[in-house]
Protein backbone atom coordinates (compact mmCIF):
# COMPACT_ATOMS: atom_id res chain seq x y z
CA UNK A 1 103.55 33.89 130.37
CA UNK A 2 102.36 36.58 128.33
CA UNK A 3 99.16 35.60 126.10
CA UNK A 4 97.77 37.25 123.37
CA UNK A 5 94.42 38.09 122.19
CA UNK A 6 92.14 35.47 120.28
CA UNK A 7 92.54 37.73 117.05
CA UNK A 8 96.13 37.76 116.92
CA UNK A 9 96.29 34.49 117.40
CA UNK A 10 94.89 32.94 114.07
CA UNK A 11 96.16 35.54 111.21
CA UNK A 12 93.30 35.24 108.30
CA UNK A 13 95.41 34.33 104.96
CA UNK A 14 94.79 36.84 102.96
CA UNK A 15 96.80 39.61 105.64
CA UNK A 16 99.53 37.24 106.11
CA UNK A 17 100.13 36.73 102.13
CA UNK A 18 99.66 40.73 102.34
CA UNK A 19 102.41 40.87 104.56
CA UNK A 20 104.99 38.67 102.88
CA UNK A 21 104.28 40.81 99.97
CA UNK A 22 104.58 44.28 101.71
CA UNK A 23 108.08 42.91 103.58
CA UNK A 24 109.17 42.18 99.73
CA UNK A 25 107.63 45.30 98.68
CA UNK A 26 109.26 47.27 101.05
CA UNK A 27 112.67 45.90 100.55
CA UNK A 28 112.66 46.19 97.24
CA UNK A 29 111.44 50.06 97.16
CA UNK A 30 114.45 50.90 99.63
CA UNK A 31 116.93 49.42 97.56
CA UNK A 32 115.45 50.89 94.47
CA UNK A 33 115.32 54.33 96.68
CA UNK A 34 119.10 54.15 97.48
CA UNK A 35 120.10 53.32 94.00
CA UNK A 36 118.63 55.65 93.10
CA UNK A 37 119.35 58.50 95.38
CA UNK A 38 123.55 57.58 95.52
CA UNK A 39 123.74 57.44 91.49
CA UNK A 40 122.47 61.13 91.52
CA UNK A 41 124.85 61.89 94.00
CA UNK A 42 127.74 60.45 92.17
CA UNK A 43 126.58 61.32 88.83
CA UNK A 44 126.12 65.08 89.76
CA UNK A 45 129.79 65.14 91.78
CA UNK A 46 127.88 66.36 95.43
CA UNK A 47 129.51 67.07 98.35
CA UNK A 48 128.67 66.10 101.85
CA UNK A 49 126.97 69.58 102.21
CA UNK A 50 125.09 69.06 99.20
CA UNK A 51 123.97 65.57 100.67
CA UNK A 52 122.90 67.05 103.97
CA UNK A 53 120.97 70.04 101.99
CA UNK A 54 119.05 67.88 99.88
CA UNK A 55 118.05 65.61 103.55
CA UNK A 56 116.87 69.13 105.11
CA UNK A 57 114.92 69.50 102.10
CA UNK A 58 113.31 66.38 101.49
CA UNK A 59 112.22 66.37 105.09
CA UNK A 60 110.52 70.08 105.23
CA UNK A 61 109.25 68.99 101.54
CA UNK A 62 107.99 65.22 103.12
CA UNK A 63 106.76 66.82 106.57
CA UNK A 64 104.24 69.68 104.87
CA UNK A 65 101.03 69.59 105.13
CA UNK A 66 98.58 72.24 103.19
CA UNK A 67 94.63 72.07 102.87
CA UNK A 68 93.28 70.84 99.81
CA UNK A 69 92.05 72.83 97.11
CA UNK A 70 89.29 71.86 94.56
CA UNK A 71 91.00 72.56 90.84
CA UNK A 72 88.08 74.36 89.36
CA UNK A 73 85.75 77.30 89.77
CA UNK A 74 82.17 76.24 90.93
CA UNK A 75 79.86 77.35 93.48
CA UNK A 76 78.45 76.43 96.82
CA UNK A 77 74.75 76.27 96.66
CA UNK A 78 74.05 74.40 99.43
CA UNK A 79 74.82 73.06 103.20
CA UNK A 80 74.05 70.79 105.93
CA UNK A 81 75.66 70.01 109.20
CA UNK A 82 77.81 67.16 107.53
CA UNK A 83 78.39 68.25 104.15
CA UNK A 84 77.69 70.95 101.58
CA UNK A 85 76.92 70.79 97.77
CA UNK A 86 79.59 72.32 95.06
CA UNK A 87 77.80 73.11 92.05
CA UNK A 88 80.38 72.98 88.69
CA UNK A 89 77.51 73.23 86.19
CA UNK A 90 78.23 75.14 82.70
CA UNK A 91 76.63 78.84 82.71
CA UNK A 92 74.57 77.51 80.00
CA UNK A 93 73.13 74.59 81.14
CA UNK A 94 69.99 72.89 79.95
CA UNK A 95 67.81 72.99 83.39
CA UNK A 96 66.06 70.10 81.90
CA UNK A 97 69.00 68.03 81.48
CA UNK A 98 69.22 65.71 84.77
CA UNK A 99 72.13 66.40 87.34
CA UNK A 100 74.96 64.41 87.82
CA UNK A 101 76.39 64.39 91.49
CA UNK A 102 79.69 63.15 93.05
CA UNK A 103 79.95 61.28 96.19
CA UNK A 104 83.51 61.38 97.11
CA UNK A 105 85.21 58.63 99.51
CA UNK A 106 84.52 59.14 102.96
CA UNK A 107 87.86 57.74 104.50
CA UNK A 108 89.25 60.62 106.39
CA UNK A 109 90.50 62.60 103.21
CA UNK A 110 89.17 65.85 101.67
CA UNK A 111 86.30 65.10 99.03
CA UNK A 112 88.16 67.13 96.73
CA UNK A 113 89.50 64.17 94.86
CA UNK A 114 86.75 64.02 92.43
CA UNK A 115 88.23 67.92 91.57
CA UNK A 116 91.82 66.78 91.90
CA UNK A 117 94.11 68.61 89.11
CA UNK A 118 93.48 70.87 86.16
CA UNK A 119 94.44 67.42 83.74
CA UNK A 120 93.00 64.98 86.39
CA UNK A 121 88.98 65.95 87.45
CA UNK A 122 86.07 63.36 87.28
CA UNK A 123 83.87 66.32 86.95
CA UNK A 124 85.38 68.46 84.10
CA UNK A 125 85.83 65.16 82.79
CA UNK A 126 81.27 64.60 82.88
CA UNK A 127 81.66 68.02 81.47
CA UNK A 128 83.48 67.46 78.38
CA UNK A 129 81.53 64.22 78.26
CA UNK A 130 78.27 65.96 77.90
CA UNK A 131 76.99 66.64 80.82
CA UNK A 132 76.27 70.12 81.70
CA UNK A 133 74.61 69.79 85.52
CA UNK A 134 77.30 68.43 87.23
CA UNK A 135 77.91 69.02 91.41
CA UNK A 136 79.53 67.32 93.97
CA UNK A 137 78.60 66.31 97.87
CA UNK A 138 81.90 67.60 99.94
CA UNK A 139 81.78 65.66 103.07
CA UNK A 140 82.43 67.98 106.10
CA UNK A 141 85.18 67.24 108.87
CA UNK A 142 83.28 65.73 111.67
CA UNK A 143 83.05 67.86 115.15
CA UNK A 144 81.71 67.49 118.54
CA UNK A 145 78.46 69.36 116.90
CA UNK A 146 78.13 66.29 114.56
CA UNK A 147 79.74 63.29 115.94
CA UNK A 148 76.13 61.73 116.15
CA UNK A 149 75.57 61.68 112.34
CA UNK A 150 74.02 58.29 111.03
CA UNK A 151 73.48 56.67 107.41
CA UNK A 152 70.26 58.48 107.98
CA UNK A 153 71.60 61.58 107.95
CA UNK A 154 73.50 61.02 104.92
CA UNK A 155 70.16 59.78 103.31
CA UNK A 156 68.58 63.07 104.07
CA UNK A 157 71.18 65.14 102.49
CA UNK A 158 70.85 62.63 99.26
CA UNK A 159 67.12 63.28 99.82
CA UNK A 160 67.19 66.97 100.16
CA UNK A 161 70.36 67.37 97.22
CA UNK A 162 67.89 65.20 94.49
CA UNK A 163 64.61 67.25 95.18
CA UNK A 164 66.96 70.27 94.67
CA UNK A 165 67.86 69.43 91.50
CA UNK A 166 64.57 68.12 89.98
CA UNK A 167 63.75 65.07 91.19
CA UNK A 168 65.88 62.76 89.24
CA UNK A 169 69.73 62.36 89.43
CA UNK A 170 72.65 60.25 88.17
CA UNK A 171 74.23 59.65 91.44
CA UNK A 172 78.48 58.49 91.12
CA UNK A 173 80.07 56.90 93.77
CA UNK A 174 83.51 56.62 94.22
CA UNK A 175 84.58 53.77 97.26
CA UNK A 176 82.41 54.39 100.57
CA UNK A 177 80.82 57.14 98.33
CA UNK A 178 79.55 53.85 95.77
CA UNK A 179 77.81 52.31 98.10
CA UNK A 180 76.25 55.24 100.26
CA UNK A 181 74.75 55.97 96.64
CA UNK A 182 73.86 52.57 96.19
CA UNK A 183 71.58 52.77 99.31
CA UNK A 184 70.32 55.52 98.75
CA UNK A 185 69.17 54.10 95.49
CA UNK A 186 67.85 50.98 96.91
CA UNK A 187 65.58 53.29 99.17
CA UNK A 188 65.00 56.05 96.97
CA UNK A 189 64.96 54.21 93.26
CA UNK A 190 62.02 56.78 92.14
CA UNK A 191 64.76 59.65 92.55
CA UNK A 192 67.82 57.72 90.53
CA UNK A 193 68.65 57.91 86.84
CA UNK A 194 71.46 55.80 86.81
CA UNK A 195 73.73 55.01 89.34
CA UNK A 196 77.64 54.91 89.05
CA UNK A 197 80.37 53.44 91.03
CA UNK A 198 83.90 53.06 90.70
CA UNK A 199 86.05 50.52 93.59
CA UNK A 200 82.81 50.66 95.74
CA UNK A 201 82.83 47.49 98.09
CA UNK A 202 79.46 46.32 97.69
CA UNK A 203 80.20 43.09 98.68
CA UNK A 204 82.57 43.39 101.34
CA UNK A 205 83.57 39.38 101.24
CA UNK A 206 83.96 39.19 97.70
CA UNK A 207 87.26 38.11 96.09
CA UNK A 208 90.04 38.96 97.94
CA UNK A 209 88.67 40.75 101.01
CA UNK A 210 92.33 42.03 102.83
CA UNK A 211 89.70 45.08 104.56
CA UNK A 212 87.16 42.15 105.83
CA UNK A 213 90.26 39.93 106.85
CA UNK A 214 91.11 42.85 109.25
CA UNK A 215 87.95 43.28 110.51
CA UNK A 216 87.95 39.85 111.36
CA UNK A 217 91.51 40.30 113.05
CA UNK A 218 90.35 43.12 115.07
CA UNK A 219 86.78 41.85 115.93
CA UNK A 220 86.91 38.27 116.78
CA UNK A 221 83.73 36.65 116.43
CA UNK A 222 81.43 40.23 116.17
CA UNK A 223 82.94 41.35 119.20
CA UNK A 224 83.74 45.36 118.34
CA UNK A 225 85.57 46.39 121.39
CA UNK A 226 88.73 47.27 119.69
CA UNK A 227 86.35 50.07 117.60
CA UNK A 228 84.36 51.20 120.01
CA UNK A 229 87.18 51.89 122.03
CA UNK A 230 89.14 53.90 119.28
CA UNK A 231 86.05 56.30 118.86
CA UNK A 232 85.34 56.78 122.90
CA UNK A 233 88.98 57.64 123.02
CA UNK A 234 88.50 60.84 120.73
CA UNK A 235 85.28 61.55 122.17
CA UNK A 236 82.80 60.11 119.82
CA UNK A 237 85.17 60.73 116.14
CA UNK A 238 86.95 58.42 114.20
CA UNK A 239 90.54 60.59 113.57
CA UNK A 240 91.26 60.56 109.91
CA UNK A 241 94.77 60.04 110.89
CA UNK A 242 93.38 56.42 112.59
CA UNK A 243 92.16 55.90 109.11
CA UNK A 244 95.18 57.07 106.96
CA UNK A 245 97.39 54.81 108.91
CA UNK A 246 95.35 51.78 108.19
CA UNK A 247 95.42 52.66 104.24
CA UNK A 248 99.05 52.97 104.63
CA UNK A 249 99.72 49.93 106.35
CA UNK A 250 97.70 47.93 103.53
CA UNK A 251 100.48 48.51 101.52
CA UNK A 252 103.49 50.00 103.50
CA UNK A 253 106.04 49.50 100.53
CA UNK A 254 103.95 52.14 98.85
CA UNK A 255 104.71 54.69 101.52
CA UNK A 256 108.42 54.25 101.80
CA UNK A 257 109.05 54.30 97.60
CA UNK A 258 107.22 57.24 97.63
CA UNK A 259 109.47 58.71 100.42
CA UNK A 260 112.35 57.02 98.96
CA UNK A 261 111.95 58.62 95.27
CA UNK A 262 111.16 61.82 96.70
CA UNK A 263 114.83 61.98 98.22
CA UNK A 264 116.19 60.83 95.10
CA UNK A 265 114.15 63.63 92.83
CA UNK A 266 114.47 66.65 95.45
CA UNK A 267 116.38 68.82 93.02
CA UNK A 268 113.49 68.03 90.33
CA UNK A 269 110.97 71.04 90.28
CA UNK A 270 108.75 68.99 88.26
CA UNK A 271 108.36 65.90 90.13
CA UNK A 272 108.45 67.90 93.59
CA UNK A 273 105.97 69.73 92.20
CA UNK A 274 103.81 66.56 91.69
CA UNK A 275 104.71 64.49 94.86
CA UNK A 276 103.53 68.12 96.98
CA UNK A 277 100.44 68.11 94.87
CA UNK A 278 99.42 64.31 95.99
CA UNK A 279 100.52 64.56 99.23
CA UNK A 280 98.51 67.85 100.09
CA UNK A 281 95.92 65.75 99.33
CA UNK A 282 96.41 62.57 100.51
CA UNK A 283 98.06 63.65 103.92
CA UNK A 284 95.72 65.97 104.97
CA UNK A 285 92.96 64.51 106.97
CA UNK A 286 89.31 64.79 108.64
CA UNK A 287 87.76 63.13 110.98
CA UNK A 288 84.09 61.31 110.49
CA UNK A 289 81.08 60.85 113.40
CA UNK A 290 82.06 57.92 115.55
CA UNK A 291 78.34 56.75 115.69
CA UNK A 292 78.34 56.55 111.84
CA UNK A 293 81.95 55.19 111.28
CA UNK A 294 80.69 52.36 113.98
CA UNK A 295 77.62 51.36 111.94
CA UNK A 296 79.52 51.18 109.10
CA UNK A 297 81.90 48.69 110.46
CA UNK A 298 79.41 46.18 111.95
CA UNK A 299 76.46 46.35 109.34
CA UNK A 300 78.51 46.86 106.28
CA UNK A 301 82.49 45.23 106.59
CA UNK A 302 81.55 42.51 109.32
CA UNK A 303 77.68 41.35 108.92
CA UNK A 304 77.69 42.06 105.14
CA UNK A 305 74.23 43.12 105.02
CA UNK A 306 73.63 45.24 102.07
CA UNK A 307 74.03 41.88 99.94
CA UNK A 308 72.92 39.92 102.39
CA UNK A 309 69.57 41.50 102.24
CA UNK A 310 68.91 42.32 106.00
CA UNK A 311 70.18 46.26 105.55
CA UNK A 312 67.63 48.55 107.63
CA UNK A 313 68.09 52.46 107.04
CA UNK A 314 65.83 55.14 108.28
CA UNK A 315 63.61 52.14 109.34
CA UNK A 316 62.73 50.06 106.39
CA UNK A 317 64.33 47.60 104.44
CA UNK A 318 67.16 48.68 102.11
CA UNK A 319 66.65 45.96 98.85
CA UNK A 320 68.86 46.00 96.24
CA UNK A 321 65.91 44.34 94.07
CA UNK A 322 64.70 47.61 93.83
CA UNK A 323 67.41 49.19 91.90
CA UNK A 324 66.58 49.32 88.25
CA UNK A 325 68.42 51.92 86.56
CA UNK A 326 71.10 51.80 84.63
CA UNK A 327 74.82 51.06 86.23
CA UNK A 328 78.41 51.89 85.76
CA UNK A 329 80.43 49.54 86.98
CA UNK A 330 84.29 50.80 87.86
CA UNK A 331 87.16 48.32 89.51
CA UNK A 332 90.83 48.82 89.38
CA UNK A 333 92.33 45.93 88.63
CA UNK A 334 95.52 45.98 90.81
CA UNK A 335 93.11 47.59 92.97
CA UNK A 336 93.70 45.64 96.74
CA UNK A 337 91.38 47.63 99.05
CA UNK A 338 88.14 47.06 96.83
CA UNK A 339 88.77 44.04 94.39
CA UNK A 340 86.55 43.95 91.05
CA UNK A 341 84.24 41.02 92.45
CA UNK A 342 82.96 43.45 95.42
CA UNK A 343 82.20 45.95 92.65
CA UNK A 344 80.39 43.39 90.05
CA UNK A 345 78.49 42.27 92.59
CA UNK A 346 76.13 44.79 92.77
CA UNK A 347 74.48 43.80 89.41
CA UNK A 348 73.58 40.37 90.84
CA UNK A 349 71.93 41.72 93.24
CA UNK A 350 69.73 44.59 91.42
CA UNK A 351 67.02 44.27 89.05
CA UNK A 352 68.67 46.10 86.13
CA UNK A 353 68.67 44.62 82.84
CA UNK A 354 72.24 42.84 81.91
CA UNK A 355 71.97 45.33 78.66
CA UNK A 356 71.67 48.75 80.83
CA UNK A 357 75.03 47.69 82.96
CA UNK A 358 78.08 48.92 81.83
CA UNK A 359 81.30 47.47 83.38
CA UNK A 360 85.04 49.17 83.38
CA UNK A 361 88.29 47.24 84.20
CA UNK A 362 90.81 50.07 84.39
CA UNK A 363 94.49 49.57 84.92
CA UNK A 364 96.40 50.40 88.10
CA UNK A 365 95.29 50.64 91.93
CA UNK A 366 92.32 52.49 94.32
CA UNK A 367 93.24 55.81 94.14
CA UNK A 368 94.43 55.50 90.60
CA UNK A 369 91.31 54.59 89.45
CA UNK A 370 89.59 58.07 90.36
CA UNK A 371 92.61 60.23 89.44
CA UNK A 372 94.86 58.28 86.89
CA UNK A 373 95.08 60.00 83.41
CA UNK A 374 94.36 57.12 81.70
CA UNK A 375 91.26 55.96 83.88
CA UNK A 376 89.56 59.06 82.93
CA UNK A 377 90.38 59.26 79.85
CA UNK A 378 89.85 55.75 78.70
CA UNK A 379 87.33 54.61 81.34
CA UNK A 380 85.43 57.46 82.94
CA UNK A 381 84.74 59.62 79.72
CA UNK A 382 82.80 56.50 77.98
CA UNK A 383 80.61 56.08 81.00
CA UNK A 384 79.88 59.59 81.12
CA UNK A 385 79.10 59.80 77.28
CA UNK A 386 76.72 56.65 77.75
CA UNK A 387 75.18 58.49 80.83
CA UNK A 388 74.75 62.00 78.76
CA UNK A 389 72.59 60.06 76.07
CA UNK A 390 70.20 58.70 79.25
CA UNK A 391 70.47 62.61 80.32
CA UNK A 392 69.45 64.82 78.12
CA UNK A 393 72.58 65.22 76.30
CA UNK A 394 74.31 67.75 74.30
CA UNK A 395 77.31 66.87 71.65
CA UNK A 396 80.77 65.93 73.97
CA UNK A 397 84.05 68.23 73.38
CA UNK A 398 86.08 66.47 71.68
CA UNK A 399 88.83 64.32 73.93
């Protein structure tokens, strides 16, 4: 008799109610798709050879894959094994106005998503807000040179970028990039002028946790085999692809509408034109250092410890007491990889006064929430106004 292992066993709630939704899901984008797809046929009088030319398309269109490109001139002023530092700051910049820098996600993707579009940037967005000195941290595929980065590591380059640029920054986070700022706040609160983050999983078990019901799945009772063994099998990375699969399978539906709509709206310049835009992005991945993608899982996702208080980094105690700058707080709230409650959490846990913490609840989903229209617009530009008059600020263009 064949048996199965103690994590498959038991599914956690949370992933099976994800499932029953992502079987719906699913079913209902590839009806949608067909409908779709058929009623343009019909309506536009193809032929078979029309039919079969717009499949040969679709699938060169759905099967490219381009690097990324950051939207907007800036420079690179500085680099590190791991990552390097864009600088986007206006020619005319007050030096005495304090920096703002990025810290994209680090989940296998290109860091360029804080520079996305010409219409969708979080940093031309801080510009027009105010705020002059504005750079970005662009996490660096991980090699064989630099499979052995740690979280201390990354704290050095924090260390190193702040002193750089006076002293004193406004650090923003968006998702793993939230709360690798919000350590390095906790250790280095001296160096912080306010600290942002938007779908940031501070606390990991908060709300509905579907990314801590999977750790559980895949690490019964602490045990991390099932990780371990995924970075010894590249040789000390975690693949980005490993990474983009698991986004994917989150919400699978998501995946095949896309797919699905494409095929219906090949002969659409437009929307082509979009869909290649989001998937050079969002297809195109990097791997990160094994040793650091490891810690990550067993400190952070499975022992909790950054709200749990027992967080060491670079040998002392990372306490979230001593964060007392101001916050931005940024959920999605449709957003299923990083609820709201694992992004409020992290002002119950600092020392910041309730009046200095500023919370956004903007509409739509994760990746939404840094590149929507409407989040920047309506959600990101008030944060960054707030943060320009804490800055040194001069008068915002208009929106």
């Amino acid at each position: 008799m064949r048996t199965y292992p103690k994590s498959c066993q038991s599914f956690p709630r949370g992933i099976m109610a994800a499932n029953a939704d992502a079987v719906l899901g699913t079913y209902s984008a590839i009806m949608r798709g067909s409908v779709d797809f058929w009623t343009g046929v019909w309506s536009r009088g193809d032929t078979p050879l029309d039919v079969m030319t717009d499949v040969v398309t679709w699938a060169g269109t759905a099967l490219r894959r381009e690097r990324p490109q950051w939207a907007h001139a800036h420079d690179i002023v500085r680099e590190w094994p791991a990552a390097r530092l864009r600088d986007f700051s206006a020619a005319d910049a007050d030096p005495n106005q304090v920096a703002t820098v990025f810290l994209p996600p680090q989940a296998g993707h290109d860091s360029s998503i804080v520079d996305y579009s010409a219409k969708q940037s979080q940093v031309m967005t801080a510009r027009a807000a105010g705020l002059d000195r504005v750079f970005s941290l662009d996490w660096k595929g991980a090699t064989q040179a630099t499979k052995h980065t740690t979280i201390d590591d990354y704290m050095d380059i924090l260390a190193d970028t702040a002193a750089m640029l006076g002293g004193r920054v406004n650090l923003v986070g968006d998702c793993q990039g939230g709360w690798l700022a919000t350590i390095y706040a906790a250790m280095y609160p001296d160096t912080v002028n306010s600290l942002t983050i938007a779908g940031a999983p501070i606390d990991y078990h908060a709300g509905e946790p579907l990314l801590h019901d999977w750790v559980r799945l895949l690490a019964p009772d602490g045990d991390m085999s099932f990780y371990r063994n995924v970075v010894a099998t590249h040789d000390g990375l975690l693949p980005g692809d490993f990474l983009l699969g698991g986004f994917m399978a989150l919400q699978p539906h998501n995946e095949v509408d896309r797919q699905l709509q494409l095929l219906a709206n090949i002969g659409d310049e437009a929307y082509v034109a979009r869909y290649r835009q989001f998937e050079t992005w969002f297809q195109w991945t990097q791997a990160l250092p094994g040793d650091f993608y490891l810690w990550v899982v067993e400190h952070l996702f499975m022992h909790n410890e950054l709200i749990a208080g027992t967080l060491q980094v670079q040998g002392r105690h990372a306490d979230l007491g001593d964060i007392t700058c101001p916050l931005f707080l940024l959920a999605g709230s449709t957003d299923h990889i990083t609820p709201a409650p694992q992004v409020w959490a992290l002002a119950d846990h600092t020392n910041t006064p309730e009046g200095d913490v500023m919370r956004r609840l903007a509409p739509g989903g994760h990746l939404g929430l840094f590149m929507g229209t409407e989040s920047l617009r309506e959600h990101w530009r008030p944060v960054f106004e707030r943060m320009a008059t804490i800055s040194g600020d001069r008068t915002p263009v208009p929106a």
